[in-house]
PDB file of N, CA and C in Angstrom:
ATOM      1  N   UNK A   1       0.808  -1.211   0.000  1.00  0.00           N
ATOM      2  CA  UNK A   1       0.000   0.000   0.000  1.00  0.00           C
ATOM      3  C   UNK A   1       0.851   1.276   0.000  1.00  0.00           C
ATOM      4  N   UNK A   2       2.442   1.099   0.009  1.00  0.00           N
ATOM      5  CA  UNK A   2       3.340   2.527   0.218  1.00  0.00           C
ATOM      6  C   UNK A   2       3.013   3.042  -1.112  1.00  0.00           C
ATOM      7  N   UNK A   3       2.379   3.869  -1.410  1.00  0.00           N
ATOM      8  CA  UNK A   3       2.114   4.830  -2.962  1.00  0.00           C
ATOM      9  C   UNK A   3       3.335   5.447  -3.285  1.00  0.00           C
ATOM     10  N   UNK A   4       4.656   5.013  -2.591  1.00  0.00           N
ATOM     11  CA  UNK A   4       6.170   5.125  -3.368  1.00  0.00           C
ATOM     12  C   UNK A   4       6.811   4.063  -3.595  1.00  0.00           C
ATOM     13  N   UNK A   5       6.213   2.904  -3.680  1.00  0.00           N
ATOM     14  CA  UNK A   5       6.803   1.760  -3.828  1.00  0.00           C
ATOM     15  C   UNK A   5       7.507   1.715  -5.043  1.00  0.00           C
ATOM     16  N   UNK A   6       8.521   1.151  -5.340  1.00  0.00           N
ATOM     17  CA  UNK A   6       9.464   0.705  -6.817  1.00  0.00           C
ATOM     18  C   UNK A   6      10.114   0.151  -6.962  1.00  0.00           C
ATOM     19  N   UNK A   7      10.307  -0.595  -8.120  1.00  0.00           N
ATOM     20  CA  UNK A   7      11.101  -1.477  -8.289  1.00  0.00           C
ATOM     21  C   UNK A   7      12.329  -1.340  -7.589  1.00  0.00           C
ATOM     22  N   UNK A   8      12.858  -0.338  -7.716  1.00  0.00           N
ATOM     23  CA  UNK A   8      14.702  -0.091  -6.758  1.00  0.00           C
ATOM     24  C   UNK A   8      14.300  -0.648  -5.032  1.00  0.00           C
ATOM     25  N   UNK A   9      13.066   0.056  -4.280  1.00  0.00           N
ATOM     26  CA  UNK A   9      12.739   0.493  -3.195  1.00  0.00           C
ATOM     27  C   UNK A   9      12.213  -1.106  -2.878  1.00  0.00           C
ATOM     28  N   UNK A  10      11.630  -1.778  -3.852  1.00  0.00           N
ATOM     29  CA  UNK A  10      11.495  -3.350  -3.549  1.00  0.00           C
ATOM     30  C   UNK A  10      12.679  -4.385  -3.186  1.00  0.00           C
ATOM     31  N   UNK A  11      13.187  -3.824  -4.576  1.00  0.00           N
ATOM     32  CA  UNK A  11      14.502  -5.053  -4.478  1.00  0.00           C
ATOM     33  C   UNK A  11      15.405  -4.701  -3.189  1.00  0.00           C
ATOM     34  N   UNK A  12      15.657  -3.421  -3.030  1.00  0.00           N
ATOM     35  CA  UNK A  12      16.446  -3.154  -1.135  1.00  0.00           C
ATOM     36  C   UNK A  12      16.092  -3.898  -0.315  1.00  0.00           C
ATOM     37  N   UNK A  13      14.422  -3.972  -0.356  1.00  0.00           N
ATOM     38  CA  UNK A  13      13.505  -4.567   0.638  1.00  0.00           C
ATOM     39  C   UNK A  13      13.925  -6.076   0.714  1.00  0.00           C
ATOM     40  N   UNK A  14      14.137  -6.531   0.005  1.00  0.00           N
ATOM     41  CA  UNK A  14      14.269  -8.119  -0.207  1.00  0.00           C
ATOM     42  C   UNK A  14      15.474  -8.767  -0.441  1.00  0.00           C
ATOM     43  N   UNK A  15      16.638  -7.881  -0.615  1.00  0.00           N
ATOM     44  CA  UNK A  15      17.925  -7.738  -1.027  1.00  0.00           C
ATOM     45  C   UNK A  15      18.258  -8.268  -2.353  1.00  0.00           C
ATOM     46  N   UNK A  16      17.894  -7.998  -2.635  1.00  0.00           N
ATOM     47  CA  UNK A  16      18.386  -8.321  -4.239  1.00  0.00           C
ATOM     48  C   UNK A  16      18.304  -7.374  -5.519  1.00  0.00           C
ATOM     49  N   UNK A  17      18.720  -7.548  -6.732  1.00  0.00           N
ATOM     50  CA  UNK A  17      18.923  -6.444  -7.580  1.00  0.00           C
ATOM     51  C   UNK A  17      17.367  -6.376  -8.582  1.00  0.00           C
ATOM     52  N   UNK A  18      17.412  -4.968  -9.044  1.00  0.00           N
ATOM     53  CA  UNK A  18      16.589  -4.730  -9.787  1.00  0.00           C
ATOM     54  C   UNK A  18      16.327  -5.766 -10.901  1.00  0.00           C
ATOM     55  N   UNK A  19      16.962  -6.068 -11.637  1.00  0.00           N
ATOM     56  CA  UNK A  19      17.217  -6.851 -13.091  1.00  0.00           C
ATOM     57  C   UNK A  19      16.501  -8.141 -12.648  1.00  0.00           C
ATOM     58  N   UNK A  20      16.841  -8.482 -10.984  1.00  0.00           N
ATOM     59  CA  UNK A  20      16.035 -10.373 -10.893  1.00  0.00           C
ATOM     60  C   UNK A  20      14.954 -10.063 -10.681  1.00  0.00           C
ATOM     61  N   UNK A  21      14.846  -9.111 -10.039  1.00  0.00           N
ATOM     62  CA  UNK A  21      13.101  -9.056  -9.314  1.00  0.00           C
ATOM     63  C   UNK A  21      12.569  -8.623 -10.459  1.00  0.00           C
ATOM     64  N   UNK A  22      12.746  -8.010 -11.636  1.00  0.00           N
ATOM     65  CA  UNK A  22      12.273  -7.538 -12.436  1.00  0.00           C
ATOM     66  C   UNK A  22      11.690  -8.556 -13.348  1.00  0.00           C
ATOM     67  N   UNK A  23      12.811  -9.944 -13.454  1.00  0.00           N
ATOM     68  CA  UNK A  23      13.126 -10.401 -14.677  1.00  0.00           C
ATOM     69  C   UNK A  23      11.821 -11.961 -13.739  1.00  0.00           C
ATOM     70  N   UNK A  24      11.754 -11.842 -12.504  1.00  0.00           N
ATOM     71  CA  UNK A  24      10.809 -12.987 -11.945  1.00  0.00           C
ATOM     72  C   UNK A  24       9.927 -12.370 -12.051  1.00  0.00           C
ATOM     73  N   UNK A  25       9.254 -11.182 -11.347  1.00  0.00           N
ATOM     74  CA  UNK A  25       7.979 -10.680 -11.825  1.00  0.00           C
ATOM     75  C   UNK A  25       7.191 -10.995 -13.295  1.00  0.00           C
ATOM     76  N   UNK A  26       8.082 -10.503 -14.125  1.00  0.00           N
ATOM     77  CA  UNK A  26       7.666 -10.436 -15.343  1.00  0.00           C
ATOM     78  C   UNK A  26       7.603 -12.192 -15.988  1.00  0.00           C
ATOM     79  N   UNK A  27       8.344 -13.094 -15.716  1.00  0.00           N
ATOM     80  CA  UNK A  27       8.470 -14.616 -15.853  1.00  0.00           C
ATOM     81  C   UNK A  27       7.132 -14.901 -15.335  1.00  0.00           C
ATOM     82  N   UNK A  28       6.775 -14.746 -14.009  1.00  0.00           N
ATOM     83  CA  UNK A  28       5.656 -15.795 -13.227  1.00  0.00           C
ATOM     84  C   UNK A  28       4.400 -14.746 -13.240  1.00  0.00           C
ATOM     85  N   UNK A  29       4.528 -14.052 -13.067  1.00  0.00           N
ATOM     86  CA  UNK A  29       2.931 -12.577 -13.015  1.00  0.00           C
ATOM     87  C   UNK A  29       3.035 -12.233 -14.365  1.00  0.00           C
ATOM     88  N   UNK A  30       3.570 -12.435 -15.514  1.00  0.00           N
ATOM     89  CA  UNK A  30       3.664 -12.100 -16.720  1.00  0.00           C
ATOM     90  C   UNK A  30       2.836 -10.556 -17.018  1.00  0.00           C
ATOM     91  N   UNK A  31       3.466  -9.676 -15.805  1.00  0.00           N
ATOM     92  CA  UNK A  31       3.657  -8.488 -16.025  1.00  0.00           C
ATOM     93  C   UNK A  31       4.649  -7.626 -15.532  1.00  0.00           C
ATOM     94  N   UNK A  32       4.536  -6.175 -15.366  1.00  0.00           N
ATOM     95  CA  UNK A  32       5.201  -5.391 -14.912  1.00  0.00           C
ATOM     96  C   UNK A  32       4.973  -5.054 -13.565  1.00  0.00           C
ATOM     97  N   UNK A  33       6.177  -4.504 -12.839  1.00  0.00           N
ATOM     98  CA  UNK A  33       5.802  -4.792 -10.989  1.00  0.00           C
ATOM     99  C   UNK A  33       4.685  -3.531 -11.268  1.00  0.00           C
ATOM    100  N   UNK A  34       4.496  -2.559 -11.495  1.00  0.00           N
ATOM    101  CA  UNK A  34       3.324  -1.835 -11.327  1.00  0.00           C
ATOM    102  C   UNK A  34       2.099  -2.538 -11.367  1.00  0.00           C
ATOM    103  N   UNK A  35       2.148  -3.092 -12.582  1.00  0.00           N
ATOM    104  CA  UNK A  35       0.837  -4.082 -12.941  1.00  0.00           C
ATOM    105  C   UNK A  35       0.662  -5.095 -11.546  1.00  0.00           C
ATOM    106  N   UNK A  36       1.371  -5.293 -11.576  1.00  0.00           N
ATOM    107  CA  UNK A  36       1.624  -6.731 -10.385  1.00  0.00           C
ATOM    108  C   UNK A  36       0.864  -5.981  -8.912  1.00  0.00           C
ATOM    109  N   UNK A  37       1.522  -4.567  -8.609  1.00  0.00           N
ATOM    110  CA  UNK A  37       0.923  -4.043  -7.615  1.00  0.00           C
ATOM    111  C   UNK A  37      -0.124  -3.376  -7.448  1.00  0.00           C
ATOM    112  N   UNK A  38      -0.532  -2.342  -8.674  1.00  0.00           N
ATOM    113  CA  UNK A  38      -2.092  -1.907  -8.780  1.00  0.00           C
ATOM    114  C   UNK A  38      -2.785  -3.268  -8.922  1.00  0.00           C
ATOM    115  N   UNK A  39      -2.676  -4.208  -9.138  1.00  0.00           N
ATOM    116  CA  UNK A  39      -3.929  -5.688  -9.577  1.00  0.00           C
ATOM    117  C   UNK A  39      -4.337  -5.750  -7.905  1.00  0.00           C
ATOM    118  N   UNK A  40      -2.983  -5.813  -7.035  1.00  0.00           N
ATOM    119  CA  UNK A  40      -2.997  -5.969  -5.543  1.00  0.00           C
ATOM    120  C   UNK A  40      -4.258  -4.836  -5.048  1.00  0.00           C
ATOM    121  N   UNK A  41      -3.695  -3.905  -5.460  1.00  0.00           N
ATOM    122  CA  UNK A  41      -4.423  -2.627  -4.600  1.00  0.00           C
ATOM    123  C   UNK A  41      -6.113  -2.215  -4.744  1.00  0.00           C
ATOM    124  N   UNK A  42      -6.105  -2.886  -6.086  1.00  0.00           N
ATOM    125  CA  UNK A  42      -7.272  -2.955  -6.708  1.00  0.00           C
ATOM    126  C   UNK A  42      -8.400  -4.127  -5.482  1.00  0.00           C
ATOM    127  N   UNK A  43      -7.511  -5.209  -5.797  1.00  0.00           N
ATOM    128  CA  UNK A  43      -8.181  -6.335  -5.197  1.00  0.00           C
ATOM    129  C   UNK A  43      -8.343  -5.980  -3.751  1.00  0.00           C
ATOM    130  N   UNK A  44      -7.530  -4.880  -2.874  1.00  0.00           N
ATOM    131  CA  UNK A  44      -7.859  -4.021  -1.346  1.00  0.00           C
ATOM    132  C   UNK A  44      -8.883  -3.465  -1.826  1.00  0.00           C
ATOM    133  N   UNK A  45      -9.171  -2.458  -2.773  1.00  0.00           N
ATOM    134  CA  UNK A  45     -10.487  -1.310  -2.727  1.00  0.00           C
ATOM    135  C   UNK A  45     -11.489  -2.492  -3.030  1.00  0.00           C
ATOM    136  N   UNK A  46     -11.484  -3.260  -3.899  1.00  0.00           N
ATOM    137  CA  UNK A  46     -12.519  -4.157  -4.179  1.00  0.00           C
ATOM    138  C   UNK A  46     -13.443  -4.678  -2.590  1.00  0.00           C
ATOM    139  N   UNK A  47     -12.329  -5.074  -1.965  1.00  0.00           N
ATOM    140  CA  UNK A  47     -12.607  -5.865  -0.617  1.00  0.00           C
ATOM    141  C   UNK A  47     -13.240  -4.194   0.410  1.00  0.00           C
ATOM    142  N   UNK A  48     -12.469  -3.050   0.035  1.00  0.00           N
ATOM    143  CA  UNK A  48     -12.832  -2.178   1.493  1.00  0.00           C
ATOM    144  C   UNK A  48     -14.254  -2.102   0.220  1.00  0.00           C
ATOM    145  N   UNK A  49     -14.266  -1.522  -0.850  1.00  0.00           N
ATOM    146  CA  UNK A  49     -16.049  -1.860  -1.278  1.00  0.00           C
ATOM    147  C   UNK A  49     -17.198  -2.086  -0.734  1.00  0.00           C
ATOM    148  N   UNK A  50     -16.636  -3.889  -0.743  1.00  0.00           N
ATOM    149  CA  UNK A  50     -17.534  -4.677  -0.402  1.00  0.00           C
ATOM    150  C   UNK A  50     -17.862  -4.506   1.142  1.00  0.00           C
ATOM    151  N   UNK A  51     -16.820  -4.348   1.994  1.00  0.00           N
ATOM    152  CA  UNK A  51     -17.266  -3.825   3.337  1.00  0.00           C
ATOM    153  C   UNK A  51     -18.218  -2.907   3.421  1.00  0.00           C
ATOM    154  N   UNK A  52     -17.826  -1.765   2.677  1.00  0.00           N
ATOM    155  CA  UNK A  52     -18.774  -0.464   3.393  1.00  0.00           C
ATOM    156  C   UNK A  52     -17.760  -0.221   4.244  1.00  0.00           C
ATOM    157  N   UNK A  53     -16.992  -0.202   4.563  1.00  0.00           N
ATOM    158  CA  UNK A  53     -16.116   0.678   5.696  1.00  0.00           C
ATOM    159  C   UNK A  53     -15.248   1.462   5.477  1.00  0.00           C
ATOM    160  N   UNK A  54     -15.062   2.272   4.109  1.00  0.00           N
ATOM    161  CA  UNK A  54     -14.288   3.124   3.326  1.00  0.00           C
ATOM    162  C   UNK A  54     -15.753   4.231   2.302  1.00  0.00           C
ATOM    163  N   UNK A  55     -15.298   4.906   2.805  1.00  0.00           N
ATOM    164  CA  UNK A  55     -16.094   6.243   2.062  1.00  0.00           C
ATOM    165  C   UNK A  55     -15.341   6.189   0.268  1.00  0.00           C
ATOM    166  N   UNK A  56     -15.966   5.703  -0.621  1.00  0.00           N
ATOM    167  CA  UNK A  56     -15.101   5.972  -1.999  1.00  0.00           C
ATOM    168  C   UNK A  56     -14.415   6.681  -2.381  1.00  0.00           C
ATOM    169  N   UNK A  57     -14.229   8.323  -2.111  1.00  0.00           N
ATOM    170  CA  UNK A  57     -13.427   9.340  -1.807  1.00  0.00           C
ATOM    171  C   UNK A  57     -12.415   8.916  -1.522  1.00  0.00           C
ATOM    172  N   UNK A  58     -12.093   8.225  -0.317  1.00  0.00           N
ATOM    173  CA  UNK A  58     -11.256   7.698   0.404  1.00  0.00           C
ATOM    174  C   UNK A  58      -9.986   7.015   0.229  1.00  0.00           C
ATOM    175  N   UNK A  59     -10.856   5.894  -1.120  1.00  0.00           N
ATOM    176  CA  UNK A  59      -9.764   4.763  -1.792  1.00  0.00           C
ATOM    177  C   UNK A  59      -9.045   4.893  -2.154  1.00  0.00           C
ATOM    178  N   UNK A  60      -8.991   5.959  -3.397  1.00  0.00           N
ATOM    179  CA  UNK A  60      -7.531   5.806  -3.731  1.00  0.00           C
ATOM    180  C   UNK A  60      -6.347   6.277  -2.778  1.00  0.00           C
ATOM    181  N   UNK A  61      -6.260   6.672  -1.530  1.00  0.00           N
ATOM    182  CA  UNK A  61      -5.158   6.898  -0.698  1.00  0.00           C
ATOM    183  C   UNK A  61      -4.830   6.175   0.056  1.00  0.00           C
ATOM    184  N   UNK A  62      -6.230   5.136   0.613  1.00  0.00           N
ATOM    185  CA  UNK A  62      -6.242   3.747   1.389  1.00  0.00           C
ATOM    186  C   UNK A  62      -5.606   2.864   0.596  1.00  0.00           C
ATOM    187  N   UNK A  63      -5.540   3.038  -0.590  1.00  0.00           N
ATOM    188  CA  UNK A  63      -5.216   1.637  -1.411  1.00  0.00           C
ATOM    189  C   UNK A  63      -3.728   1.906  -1.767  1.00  0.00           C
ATOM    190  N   UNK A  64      -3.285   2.994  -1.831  1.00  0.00           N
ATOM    191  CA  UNK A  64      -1.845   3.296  -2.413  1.00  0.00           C
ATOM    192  C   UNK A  64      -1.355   3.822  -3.650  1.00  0.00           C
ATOM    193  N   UNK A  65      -2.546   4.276  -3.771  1.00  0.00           N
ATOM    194  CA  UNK A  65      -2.367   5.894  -5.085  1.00  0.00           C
ATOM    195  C   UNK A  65      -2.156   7.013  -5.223  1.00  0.00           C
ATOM    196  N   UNK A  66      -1.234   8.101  -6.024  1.00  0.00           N
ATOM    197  CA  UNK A  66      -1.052   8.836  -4.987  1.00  0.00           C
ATOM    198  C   UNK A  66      -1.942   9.642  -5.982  1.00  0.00           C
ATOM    199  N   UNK A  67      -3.002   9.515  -7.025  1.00  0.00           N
ATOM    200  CA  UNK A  67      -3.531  10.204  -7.127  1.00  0.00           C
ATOM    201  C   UNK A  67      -4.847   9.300  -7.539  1.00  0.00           C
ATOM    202  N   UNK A  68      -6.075  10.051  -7.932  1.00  0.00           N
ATOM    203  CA  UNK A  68      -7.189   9.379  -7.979  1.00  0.00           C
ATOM    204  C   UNK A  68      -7.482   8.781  -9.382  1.00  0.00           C
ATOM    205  N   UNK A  69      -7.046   9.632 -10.240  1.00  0.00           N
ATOM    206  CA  UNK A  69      -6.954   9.444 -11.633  1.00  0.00           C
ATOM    207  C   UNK A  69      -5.913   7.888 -12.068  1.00  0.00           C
ATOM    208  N   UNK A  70      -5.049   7.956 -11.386  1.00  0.00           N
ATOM    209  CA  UNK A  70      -4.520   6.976 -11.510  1.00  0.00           C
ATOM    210  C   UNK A  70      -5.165   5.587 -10.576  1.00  0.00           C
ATOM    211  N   UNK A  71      -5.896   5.731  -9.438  1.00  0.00           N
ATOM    212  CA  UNK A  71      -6.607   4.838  -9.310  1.00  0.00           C
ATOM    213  C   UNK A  71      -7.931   4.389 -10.471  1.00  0.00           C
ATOM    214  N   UNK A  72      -8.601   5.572 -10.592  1.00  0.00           N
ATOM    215  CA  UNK A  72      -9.847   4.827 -11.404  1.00  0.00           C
ATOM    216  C   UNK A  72      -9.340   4.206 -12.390  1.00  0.00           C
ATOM    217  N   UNK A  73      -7.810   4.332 -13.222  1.00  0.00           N
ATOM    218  CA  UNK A  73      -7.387   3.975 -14.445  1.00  0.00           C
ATOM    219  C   UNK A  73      -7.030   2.847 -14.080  1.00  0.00           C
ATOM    220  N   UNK A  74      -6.445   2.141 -13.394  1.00  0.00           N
ATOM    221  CA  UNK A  74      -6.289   0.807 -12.488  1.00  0.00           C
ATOM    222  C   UNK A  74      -7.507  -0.189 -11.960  1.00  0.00           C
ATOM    223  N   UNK A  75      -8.271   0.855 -11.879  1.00  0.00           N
ATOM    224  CA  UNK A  75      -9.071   0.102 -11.484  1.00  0.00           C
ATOM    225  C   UNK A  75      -9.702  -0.559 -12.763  1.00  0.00           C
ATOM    226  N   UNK A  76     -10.155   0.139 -12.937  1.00  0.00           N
ATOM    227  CA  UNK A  76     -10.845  -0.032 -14.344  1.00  0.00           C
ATOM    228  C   UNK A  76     -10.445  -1.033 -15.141  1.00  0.00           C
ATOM    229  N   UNK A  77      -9.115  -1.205 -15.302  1.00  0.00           N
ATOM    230  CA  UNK A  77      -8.124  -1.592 -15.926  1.00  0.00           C
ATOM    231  C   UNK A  77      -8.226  -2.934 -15.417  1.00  0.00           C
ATOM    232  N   UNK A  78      -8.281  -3.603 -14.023  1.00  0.00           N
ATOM    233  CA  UNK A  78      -8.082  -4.664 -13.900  1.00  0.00           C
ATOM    234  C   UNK A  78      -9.621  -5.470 -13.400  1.00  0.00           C
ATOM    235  N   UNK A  79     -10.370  -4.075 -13.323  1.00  0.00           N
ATOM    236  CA  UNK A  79     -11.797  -4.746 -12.902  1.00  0.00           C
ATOM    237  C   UNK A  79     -13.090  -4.821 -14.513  1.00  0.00           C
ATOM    238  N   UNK A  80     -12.451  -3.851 -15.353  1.00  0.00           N
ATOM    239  CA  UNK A  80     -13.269  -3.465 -16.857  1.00  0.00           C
ATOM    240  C   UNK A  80     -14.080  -2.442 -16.620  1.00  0.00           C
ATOM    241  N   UNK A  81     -14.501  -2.153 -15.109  1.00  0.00           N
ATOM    242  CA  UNK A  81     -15.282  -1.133 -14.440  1.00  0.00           C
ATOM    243  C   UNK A  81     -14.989   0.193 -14.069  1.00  0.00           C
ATOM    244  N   UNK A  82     -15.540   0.874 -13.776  1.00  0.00           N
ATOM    245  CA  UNK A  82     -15.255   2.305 -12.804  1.00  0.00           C
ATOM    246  C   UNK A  82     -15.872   1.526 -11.557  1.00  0.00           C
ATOM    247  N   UNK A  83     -15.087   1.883 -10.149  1.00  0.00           N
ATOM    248  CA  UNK A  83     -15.639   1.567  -8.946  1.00  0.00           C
ATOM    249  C   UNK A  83     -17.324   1.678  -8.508  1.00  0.00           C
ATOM    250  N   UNK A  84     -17.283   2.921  -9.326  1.00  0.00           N
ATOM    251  CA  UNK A  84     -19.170   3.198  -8.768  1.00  0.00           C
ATOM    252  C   UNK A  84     -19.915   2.016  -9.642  1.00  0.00           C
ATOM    253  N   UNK A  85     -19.255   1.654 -10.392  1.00  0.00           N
ATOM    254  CA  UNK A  85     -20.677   0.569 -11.399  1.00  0.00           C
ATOM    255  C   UNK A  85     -20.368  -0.763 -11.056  1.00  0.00           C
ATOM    256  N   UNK A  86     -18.662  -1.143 -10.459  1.00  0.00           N
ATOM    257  CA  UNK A  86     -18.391  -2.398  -9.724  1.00  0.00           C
ATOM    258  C   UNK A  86     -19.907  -2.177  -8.648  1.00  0.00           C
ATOM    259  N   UNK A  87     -19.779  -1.130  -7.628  1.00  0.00           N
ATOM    260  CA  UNK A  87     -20.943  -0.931  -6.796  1.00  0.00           C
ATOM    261  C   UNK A  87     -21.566  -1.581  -7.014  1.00  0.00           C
ATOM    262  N   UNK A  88     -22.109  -0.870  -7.881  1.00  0.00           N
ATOM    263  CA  UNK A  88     -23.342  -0.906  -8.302  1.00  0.00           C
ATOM    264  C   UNK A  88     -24.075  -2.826  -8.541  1.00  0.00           C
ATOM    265  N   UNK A  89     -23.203  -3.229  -9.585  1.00  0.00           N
ATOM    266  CA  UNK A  89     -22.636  -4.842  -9.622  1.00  0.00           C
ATOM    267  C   UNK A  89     -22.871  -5.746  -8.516  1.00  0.00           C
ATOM    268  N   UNK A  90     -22.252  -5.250  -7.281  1.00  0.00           N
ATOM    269  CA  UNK A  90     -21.997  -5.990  -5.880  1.00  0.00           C
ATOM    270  C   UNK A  90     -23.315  -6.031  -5.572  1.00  0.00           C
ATOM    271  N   UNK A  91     -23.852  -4.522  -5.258  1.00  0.00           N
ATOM    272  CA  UNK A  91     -24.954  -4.255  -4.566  1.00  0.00           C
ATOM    273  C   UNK A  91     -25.977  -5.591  -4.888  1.00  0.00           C
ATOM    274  N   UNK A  92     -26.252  -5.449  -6.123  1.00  0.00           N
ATOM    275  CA  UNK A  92     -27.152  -6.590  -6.757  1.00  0.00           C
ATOM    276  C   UNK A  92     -26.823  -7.778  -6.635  1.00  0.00           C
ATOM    277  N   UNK A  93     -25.839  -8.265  -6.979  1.00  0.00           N
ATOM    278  CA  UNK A  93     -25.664  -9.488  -6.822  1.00  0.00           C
ATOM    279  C   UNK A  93     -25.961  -9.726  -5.163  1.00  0.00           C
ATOM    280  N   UNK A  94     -25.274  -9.151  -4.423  1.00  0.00           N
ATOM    281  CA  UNK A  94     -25.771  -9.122  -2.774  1.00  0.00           C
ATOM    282  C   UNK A  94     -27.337  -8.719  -2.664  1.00  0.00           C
ATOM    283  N   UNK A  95     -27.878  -8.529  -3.333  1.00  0.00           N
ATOM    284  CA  UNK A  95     -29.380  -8.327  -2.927  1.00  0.00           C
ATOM    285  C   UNK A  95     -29.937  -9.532  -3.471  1.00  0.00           C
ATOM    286  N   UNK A  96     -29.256 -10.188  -5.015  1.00  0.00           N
ATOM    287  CA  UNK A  96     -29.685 -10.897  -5.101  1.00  0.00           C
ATOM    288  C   UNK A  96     -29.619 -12.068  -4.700  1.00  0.00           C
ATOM    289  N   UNK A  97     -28.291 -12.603  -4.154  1.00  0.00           N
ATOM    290  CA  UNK A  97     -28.081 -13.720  -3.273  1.00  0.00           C
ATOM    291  C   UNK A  97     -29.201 -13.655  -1.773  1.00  0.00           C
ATOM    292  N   UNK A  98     -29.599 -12.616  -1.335  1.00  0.00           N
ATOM    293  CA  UNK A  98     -30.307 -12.653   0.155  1.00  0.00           C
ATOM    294  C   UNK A  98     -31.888 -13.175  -0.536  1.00  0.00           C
ATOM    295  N   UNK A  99     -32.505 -12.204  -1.373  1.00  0.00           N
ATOM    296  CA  UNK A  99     -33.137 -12.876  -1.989  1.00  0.00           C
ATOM    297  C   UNK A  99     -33.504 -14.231  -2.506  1.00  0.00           C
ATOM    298  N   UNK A 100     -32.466 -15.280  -2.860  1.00  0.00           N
ATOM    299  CA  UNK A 100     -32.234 -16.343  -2.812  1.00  0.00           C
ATOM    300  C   UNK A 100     -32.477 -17.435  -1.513  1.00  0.00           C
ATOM    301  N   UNK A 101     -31.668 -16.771  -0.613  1.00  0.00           N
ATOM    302  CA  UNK A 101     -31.925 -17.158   0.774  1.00  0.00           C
ATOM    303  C   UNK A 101     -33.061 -17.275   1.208  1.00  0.00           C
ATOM    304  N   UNK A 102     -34.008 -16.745   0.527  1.00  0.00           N
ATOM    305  CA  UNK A 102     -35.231 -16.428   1.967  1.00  0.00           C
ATOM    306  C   UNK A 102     -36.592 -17.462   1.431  1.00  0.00           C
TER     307      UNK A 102
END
């Protein structure tokens, strides 16, 4: 969730050089560490969403963006959605599963 995270600032973290962490990311996640980490951050707002315990405003700074524009583009990106119509999505399907229930 550090919204300065990077490739250099990773590999310190873990000790090792840019070029491996780069070159495994891209081998096994068959993407780029950004990709690799907005998919992550995405899959947090998805979950604070579904809670209700995050005001939408909120997300992209909870999740590790440092701007909003670049969240909805992520999001979007890994969900096909804008967050409000994921909502929107959840809502129903959760109304419609209780519905089911009863």
């Amino acid at each position: 969730l550090d919204p300065k995270l990077s490739l250099k600032k990773l590999s310190d973290m873990i000790e090792t050089n840019q070029t491996y962490l780069s070159n495994v990311v891209n081998r096994y996640f068959g993407c780029h560490l950004k990709e690799l980490v907005n998919t992550y951050r995405v899959e947090y707002a998805k979950e604070l969403l579904r809670s209700g315990k995050c005001p939408p405003e909120e997300l992209p700074q909870r999740c590790g963006f440092l701007s909003r524009s670049a969240f909805y583009a992520a999001f979007k990106k890994v969900t096909g959605v804008s967050p409000k119509r994921y909502m929107k999505y959840e809502m129903r399907a959760q109304h419609s599963e209780s519905i089911n229930y009863v």
